[in-house]
C-alpha atoms as a PDB file:
ATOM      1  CA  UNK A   1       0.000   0.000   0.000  1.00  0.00           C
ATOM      2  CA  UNK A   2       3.054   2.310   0.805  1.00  0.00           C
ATOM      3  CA  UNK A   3       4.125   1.953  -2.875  1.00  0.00           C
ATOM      4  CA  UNK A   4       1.144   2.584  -4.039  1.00  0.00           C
ATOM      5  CA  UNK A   5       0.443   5.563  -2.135  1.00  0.00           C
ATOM      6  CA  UNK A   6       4.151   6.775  -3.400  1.00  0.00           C
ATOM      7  CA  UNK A   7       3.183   5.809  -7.067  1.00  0.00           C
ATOM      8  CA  UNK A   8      -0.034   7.768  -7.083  1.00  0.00           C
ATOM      9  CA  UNK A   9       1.813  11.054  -5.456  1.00  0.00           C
ATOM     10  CA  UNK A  10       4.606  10.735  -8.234  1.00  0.00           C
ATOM     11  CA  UNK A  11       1.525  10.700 -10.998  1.00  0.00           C
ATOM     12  CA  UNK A  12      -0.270  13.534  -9.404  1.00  0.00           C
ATOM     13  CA  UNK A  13       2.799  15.473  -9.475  1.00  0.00           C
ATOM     14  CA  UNK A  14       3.538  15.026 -12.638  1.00  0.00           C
ATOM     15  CA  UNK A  15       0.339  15.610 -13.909  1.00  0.00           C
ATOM     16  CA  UNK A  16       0.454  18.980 -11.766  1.00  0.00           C
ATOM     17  CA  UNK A  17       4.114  19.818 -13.472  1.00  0.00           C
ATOM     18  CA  UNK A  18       2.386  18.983 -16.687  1.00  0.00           C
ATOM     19  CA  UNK A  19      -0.150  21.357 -16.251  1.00  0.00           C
ATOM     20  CA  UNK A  20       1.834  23.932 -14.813  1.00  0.00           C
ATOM     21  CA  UNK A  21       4.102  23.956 -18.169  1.00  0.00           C
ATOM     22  CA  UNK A  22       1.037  24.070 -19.882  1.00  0.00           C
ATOM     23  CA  UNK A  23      -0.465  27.188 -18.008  1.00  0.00           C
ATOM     24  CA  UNK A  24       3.248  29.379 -18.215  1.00  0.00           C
ATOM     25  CA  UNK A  25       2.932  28.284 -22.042  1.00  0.00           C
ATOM     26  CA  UNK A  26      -0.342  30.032 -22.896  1.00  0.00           C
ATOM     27  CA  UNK A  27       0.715  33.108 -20.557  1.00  0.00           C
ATOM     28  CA  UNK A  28      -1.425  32.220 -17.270  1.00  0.00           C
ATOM     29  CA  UNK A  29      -1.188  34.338 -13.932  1.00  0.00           C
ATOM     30  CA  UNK A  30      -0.957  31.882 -11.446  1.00  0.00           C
ATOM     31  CA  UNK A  31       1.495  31.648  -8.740  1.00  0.00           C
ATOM     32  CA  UNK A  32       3.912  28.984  -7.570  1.00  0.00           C
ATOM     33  CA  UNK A  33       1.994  28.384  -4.188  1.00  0.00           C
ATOM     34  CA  UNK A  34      -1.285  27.166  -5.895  1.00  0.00           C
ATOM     35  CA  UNK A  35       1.031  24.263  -7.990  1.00  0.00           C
ATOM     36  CA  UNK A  36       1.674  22.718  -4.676  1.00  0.00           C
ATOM     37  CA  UNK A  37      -0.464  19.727  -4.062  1.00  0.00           C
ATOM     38  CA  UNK A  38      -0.414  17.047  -0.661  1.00  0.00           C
ATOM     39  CA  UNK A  39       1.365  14.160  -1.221  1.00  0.00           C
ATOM     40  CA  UNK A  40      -1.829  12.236   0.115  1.00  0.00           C
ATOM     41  CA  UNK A  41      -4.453  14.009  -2.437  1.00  0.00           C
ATOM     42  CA  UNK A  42      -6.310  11.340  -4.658  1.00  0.00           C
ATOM     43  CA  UNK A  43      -6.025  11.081  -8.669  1.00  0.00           C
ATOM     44  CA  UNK A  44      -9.544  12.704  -9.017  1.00  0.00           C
ATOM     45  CA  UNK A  45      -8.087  15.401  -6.590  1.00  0.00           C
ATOM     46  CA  UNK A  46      -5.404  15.852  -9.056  1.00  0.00           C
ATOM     47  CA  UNK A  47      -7.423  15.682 -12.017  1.00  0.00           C
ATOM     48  CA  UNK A  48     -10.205  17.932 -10.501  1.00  0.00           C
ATOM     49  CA  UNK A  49      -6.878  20.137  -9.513  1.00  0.00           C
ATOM     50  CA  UNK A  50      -6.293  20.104 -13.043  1.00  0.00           C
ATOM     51  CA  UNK A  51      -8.899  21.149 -14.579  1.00  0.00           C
ATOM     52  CA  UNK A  52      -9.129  23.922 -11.695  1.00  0.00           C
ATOM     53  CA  UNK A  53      -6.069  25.409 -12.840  1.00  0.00           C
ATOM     54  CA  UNK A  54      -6.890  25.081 -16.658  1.00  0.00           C
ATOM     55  CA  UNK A  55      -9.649  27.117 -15.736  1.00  0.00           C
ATOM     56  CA  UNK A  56      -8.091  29.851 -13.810  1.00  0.00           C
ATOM     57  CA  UNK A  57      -5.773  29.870 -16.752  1.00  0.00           C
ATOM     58  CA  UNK A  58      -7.956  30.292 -19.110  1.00  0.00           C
ATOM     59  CA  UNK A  59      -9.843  32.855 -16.663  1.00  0.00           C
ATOM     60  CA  UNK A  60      -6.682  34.409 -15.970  1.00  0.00           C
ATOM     61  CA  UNK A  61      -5.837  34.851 -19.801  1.00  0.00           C
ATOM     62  CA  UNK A  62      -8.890  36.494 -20.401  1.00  0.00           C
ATOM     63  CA  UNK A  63      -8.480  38.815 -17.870  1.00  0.00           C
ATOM     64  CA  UNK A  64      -5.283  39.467 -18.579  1.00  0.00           C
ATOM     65  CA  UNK A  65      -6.378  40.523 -22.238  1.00  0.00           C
ATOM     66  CA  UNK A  66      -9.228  42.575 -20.739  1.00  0.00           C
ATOM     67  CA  UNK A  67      -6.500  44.582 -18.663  1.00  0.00           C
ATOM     68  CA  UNK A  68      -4.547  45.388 -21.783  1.00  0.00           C
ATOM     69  CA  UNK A  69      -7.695  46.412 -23.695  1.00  0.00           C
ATOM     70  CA  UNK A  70      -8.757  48.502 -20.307  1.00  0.00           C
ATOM     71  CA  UNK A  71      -5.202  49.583 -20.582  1.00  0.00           C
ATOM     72  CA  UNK A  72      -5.086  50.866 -23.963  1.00  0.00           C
ATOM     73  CA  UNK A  73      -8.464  52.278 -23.640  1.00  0.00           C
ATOM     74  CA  UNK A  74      -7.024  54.498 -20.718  1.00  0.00           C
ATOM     75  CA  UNK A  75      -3.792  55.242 -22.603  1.00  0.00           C
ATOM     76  CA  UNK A  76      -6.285  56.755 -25.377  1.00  0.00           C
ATOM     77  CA  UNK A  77      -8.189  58.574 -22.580  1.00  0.00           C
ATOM     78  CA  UNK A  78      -5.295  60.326 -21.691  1.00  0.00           C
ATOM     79  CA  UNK A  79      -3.839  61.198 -24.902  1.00  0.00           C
ATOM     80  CA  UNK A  80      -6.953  62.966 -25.886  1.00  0.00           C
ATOM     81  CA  UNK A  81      -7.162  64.635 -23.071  1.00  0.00           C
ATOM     82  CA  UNK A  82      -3.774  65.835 -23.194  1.00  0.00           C
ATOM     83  CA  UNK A  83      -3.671  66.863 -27.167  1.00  0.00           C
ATOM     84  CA  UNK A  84      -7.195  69.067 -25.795  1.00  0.00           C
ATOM     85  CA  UNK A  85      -5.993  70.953 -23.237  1.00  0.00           C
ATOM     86  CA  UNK A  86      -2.261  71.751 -24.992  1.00  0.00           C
ATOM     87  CA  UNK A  87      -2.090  75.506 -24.871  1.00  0.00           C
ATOM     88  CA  UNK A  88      -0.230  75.337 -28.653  1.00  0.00           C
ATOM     89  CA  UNK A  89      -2.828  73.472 -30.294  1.00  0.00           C
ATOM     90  CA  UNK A  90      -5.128  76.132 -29.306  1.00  0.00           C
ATOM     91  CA  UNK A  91      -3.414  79.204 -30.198  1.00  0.00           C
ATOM     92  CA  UNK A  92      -2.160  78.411 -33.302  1.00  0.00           C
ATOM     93  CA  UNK A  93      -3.502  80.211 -36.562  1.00  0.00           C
ATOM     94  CA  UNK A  94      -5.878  78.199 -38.986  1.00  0.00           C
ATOM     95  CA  UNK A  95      -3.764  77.966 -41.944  1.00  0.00           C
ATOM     96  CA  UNK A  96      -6.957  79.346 -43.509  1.00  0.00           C
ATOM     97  CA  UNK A  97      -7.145  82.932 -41.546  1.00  0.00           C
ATOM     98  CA  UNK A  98      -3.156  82.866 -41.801  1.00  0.00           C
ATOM     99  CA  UNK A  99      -2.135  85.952 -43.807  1.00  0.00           C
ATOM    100  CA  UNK A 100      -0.739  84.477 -47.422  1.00  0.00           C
ATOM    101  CA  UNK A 101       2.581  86.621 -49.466  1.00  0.00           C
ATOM    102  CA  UNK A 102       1.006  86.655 -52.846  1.00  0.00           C
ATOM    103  CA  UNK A 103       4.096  85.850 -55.412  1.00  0.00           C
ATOM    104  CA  UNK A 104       2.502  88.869 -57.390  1.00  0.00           C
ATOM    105  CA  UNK A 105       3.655  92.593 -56.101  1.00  0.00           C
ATOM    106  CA  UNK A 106       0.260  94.753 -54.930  1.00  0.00           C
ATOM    107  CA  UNK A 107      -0.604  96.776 -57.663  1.00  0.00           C
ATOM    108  CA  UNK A 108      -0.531 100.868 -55.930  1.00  0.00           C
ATOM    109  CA  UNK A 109      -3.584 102.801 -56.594  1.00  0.00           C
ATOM    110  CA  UNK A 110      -1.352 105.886 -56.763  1.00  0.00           C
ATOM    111  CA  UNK A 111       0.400 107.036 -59.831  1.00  0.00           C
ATOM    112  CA  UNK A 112       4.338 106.984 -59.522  1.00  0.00           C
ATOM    113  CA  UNK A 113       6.119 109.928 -57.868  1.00  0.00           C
ATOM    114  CA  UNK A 114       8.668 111.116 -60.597  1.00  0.00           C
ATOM    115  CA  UNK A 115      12.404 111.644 -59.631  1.00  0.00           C
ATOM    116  CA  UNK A 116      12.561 114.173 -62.214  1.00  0.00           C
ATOM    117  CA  UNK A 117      11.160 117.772 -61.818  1.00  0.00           C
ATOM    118  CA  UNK A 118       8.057 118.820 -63.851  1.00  0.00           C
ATOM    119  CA  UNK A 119       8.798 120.252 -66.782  1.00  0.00           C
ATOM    120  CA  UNK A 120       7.344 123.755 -67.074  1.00  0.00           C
ATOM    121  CA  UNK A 121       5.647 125.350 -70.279  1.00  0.00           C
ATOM    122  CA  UNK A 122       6.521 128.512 -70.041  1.00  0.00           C
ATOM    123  CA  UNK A 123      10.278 129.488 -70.476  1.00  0.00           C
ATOM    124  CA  UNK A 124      12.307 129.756 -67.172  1.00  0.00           C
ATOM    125  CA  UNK A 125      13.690 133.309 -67.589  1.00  0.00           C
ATOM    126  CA  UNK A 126      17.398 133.724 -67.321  1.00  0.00           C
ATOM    127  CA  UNK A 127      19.362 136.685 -66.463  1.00  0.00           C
ATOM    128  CA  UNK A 128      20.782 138.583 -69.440  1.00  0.00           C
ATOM    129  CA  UNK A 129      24.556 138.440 -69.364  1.00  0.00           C
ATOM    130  CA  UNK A 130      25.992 142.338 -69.036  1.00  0.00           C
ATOM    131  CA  UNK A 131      26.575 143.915 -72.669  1.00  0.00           C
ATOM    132  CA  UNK A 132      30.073 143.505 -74.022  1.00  0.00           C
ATOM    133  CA  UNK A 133      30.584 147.364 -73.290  1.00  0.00           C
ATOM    134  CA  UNK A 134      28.916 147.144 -69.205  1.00  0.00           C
ATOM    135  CA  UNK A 135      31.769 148.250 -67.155  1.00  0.00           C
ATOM    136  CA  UNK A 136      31.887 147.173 -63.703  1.00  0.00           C
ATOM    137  CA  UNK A 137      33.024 149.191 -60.652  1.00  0.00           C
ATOM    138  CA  UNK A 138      34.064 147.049 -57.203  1.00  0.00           C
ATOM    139  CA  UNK A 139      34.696 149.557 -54.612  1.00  0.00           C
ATOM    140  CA  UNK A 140      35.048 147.946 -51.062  1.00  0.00           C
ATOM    141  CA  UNK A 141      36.011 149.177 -47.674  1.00  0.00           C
ATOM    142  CA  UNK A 142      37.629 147.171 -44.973  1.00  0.00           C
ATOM    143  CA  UNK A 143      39.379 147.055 -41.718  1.00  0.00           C
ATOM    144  CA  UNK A 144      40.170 143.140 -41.105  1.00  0.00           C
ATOM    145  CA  UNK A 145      40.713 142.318 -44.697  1.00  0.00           C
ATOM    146  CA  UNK A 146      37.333 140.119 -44.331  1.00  0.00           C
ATOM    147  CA  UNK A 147      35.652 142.230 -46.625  1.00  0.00           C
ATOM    148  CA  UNK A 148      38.739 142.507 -49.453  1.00  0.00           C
ATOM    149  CA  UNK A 149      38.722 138.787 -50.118  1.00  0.00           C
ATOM    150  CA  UNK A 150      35.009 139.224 -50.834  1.00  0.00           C
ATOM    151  CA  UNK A 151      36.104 142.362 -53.361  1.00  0.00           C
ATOM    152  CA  UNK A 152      38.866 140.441 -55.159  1.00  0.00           C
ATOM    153  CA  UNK A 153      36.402 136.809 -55.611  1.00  0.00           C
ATOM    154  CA  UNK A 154      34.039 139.015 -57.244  1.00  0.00           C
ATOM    155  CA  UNK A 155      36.300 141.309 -58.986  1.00  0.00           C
ATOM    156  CA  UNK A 156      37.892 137.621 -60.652  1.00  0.00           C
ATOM    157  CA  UNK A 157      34.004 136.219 -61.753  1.00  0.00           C
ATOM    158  CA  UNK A 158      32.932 139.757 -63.331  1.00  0.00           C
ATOM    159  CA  UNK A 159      36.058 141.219 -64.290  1.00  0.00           C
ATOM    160  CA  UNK A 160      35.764 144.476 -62.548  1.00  0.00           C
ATOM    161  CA  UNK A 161      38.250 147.500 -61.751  1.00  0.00           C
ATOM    162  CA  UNK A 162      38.096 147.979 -58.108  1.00  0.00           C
ATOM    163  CA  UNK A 163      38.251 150.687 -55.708  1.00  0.00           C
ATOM    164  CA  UNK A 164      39.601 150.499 -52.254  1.00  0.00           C
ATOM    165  CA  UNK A 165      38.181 153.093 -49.854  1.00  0.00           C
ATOM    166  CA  UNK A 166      40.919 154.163 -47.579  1.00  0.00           C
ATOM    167  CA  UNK A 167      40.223 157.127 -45.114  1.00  0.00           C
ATOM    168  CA  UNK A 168      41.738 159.926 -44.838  1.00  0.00           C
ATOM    169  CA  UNK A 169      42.162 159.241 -40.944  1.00  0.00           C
ATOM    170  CA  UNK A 170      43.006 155.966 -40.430  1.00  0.00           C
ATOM    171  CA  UNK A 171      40.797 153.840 -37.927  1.00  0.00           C
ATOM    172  CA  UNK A 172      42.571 152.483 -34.795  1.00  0.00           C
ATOM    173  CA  UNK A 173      44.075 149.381 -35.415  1.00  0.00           C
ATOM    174  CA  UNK A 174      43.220 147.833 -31.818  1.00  0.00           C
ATOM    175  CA  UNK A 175      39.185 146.275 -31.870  1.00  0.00           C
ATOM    176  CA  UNK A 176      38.080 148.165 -28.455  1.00  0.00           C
ATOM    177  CA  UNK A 177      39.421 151.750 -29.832  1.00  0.00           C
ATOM    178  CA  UNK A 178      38.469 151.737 -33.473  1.00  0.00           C
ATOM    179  CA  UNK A 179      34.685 150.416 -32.281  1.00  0.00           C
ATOM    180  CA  UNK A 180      34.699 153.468 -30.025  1.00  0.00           C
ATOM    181  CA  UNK A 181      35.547 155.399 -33.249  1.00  0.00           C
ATOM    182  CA  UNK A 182      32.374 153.840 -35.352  1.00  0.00           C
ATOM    183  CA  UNK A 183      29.689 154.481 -32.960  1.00  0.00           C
ATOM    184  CA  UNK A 184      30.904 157.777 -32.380  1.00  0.00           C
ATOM    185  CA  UNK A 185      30.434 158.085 -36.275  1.00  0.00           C
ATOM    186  CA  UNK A 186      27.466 156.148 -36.474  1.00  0.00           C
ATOM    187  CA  UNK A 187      25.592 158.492 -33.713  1.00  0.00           C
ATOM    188  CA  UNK A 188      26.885 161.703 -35.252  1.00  0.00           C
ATOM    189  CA  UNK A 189      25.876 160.611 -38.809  1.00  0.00           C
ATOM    190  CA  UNK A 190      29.277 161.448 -39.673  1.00  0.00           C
ATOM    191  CA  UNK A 191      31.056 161.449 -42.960  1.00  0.00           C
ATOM    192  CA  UNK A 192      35.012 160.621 -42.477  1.00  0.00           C
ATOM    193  CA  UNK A 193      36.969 161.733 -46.145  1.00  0.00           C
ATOM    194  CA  UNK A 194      38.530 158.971 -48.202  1.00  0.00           C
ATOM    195  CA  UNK A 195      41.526 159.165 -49.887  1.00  0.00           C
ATOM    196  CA  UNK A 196      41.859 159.716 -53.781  1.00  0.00           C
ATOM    197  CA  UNK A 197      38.549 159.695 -54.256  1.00  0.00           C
ATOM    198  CA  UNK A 198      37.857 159.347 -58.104  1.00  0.00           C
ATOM    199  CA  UNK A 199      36.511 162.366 -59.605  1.00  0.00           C
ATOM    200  CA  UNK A 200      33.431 160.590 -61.455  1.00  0.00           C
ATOM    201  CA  UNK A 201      32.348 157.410 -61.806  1.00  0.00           C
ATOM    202  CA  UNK A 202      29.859 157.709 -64.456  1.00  0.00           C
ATOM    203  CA  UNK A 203      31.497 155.330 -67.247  1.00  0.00           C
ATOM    204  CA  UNK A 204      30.374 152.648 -65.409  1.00  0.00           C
ATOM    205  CA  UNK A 205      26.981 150.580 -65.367  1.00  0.00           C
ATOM    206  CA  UNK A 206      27.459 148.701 -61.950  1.00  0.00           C
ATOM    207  CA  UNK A 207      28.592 149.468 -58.642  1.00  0.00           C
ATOM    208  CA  UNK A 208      29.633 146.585 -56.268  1.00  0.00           C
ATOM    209  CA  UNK A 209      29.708 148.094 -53.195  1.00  0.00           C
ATOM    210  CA  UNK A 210      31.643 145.905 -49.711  1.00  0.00           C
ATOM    211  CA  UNK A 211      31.552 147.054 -46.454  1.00  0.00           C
ATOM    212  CA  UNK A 212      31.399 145.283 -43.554  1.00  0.00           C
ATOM    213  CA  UNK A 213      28.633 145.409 -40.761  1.00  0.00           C
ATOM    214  CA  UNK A 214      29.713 148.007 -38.003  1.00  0.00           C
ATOM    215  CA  UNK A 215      27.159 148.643 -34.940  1.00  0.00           C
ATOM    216  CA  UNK A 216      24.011 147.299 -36.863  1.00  0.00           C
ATOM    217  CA  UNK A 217      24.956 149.000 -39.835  1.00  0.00           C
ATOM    218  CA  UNK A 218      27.201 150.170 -42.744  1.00  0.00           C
ATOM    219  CA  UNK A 219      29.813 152.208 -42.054  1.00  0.00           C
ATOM    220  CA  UNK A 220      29.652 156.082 -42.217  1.00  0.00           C
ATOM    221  CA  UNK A 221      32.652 156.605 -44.607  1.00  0.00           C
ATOM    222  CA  UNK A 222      30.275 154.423 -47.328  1.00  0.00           C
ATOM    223  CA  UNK A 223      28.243 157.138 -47.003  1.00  0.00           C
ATOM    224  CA  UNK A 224      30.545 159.319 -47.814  1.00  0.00           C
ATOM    225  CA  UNK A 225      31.249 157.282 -51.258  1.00  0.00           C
ATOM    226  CA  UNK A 226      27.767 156.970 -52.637  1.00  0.00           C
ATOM    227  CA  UNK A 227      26.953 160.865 -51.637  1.00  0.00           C
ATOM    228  CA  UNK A 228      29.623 162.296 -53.473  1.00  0.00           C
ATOM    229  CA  UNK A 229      28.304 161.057 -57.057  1.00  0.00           C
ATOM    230  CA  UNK A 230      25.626 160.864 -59.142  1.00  0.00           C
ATOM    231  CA  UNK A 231      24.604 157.609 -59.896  1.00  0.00           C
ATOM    232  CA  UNK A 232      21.458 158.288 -61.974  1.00  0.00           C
ATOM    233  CA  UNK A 233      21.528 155.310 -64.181  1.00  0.00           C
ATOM    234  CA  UNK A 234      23.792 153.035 -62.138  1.00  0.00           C
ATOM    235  CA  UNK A 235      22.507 150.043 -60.852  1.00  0.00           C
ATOM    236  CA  UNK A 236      24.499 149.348 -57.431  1.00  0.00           C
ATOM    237  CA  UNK A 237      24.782 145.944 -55.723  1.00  0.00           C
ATOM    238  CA  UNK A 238      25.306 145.745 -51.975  1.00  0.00           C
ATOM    239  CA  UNK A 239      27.387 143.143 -50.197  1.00  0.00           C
ATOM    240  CA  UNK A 240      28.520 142.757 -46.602  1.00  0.00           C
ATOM    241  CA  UNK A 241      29.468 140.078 -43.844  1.00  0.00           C
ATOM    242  CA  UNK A 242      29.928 140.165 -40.206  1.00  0.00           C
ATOM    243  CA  UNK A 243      31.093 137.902 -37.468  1.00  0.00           C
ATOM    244  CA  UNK A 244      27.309 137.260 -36.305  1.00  0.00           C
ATOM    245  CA  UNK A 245      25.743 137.232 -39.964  1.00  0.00           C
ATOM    246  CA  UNK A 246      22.474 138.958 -38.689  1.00  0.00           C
ATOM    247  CA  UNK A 247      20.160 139.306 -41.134  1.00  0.00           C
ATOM    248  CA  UNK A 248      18.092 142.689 -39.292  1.00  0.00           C
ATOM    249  CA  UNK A 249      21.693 144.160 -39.388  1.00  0.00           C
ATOM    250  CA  UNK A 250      22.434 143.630 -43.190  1.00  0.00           C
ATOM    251  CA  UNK A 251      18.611 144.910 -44.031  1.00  0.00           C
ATOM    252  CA  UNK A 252      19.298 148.282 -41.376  1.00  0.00           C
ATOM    253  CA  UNK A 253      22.768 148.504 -43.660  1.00  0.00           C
ATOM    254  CA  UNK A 254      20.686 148.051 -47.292  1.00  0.00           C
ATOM    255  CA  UNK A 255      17.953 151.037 -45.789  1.00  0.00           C
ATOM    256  CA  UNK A 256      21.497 153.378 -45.301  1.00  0.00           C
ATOM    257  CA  UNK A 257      22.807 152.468 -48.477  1.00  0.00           C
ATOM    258  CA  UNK A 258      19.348 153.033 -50.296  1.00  0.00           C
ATOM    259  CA  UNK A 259      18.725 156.146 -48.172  1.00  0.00           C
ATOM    260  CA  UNK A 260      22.720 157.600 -49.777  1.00  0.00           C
ATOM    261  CA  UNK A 261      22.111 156.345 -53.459  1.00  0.00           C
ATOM    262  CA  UNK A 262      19.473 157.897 -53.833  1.00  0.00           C
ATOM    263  CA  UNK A 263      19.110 158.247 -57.784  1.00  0.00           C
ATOM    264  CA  UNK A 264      21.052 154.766 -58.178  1.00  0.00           C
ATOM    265  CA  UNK A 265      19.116 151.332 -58.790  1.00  0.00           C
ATOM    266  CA  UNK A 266      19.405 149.671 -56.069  1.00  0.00           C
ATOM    267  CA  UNK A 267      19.075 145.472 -55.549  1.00  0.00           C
ATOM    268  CA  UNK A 268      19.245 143.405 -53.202  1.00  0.00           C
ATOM    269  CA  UNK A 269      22.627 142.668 -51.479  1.00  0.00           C
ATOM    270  CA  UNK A 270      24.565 139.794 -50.845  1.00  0.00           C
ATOM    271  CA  UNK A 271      25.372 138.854 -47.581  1.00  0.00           C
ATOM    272  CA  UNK A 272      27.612 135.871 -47.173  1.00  0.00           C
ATOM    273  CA  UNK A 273      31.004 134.871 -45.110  1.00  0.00           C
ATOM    274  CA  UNK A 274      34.090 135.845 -47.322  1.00  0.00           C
ATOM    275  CA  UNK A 275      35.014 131.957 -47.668  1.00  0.00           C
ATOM    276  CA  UNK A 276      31.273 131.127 -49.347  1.00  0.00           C
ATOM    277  CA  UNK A 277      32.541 131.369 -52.653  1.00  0.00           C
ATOM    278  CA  UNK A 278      29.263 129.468 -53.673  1.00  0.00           C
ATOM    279  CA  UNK A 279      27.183 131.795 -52.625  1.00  0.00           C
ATOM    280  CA  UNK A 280      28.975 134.697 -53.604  1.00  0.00           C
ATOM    281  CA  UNK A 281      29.069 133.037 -57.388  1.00  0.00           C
ATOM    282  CA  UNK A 282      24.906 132.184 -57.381  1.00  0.00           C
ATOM    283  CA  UNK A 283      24.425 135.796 -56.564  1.00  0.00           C
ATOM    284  CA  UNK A 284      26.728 137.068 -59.447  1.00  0.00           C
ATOM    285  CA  UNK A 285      25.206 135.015 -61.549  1.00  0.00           C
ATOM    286  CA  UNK A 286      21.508 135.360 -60.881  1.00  0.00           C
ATOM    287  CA  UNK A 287      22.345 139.445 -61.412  1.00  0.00           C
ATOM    288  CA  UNK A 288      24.212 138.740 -64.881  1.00  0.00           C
ATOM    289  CA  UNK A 289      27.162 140.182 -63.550  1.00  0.00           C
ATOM    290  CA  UNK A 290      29.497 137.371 -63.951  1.00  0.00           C
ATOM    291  CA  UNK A 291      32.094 137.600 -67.403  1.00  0.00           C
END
């Protein structure tokens, strides 16, 4: 009976071993513990064992498989809910509101600006160049020489005899002294002499006359120039500078030159620092005085 007993235990354990290979084959759940059987269980035990654990595998398969459908279900859940709620997605721009570049440039609805000025229909009117026979007259006075470069630029574009006015009482050299000497002139409407003063100037058509600005004004002595002729007939062309190039100043100096040339023609003056030879060249040639 003891062999038997030992017989019967050997078959139910290998018909439990059996079934165990079985159940890790097809992926089963169940653990080691449940495998064990007593060594004093009956065949039908076993068999009933058996069939037991074929069940719970196949249970436990199933399962299994419903936990990785669950799972993937879940796993969808999520991403969903994720790709939702993703602050990008939502702010994006529709590609159709998006602004498209058209490959064609935008027609304007405005005509072209031209680069080139607008050509005028009626003649621009140029001034007449002097007469072969015009003679020219520079006469300047200075102190600081300022007011001689001035004389001799325009004396070289019109090709003009000059005139220096020199007084017969020289001006202090020093600034503070000979300033003290113009406004006591200028107050006193004085008129100092000038040296070798020609004794007519009537052969000539134009009179450029320099000076430069002293106490708001011209200088008295270019009083004493334009007063001592008559220039019926002459036109006369003021031009001045100063260290502040105020314009009041040159216009009080153009009333005192009009107010002493009385019967001359008088235009408008040019007032511009001795180095501006353009300047000093536009208004010679806008007067037709330039050779």
């Amino acid at each position: 009976m003891k062999k038997l007993s030992t017989i019967f235990a050997s078959l139910a354990l290998a018909l439990c071993l059996t079934a165990c290979n079985n159940s890790q084959t097809s992926g089963g759940g169940i653990s080691a513990p449940s495998l064990i059987q007593n060594s004093s269980s009956s065949t039908s035990s076993s068999s009933s064992t058996s069939t037991s654990s074929t069940g719970s595998t196949s249970q436990s398969s199933t399962s299994t498989s419903s936990s990785e459908s669950s799972s993937s279900s879940e796993e969808s859940s999520v991403t969903e809910s994720v790709s939702e709620s993703t602050p990008e997605s939502s702010e994006s721009i529709p590609e159709s509101t998006a602004p498209v570049e058209s490959s064609t440039p935008k027609q304007s609805s405005t005509a072209p600006v031209s680069s080139e000025p607008p050509v005028s229909s009626d003649p621009v009117s140029q001034p007449e160049p002097l007469p072969e026979d015009d003679k020219t007259l520079v006469v300047y006075f200075t102190w600081s020489s300022n007011t001689a470069g001035m004389a001799e630029t325009i004396a070289d574009l019109t090709g003009a005899d000059t005139f220096e006015i020199v007084p017969v009482v020289p001006y202090p050299e020093e600034y503070t002294p000979c300033t003290e000497v113009a406004l006591e002139e200028r107050d006193s409407n004085a008129r100092p002499a000038i040296q070798n003063l020609p004794a007519s100037v009537s052969e000539y058509d134009n009179i450029l006359i320099g000076y430069p600005i002293w106490w708001h004004t011209a200088p008295m002595i270019i009083g004493t120039f334009l007063e001592n002729y008559d220039l019926s007939g002459i036109d006369v062309y003021p031009f001045t500078q100063s260290a502040s190039m105020d314009a009041e100043q040159f216009e009080q100096s153009m009333d005192f030159v009009r107010g002493c040339a009385e019967n001359a023609s008088v235009h408008d003056g040019l007032f511009a620092r001795p180095s501006d030879t353009s300047a000093i060249t536009s208004y010679l040639e806008q007067n037709g005085l330039t050779k």
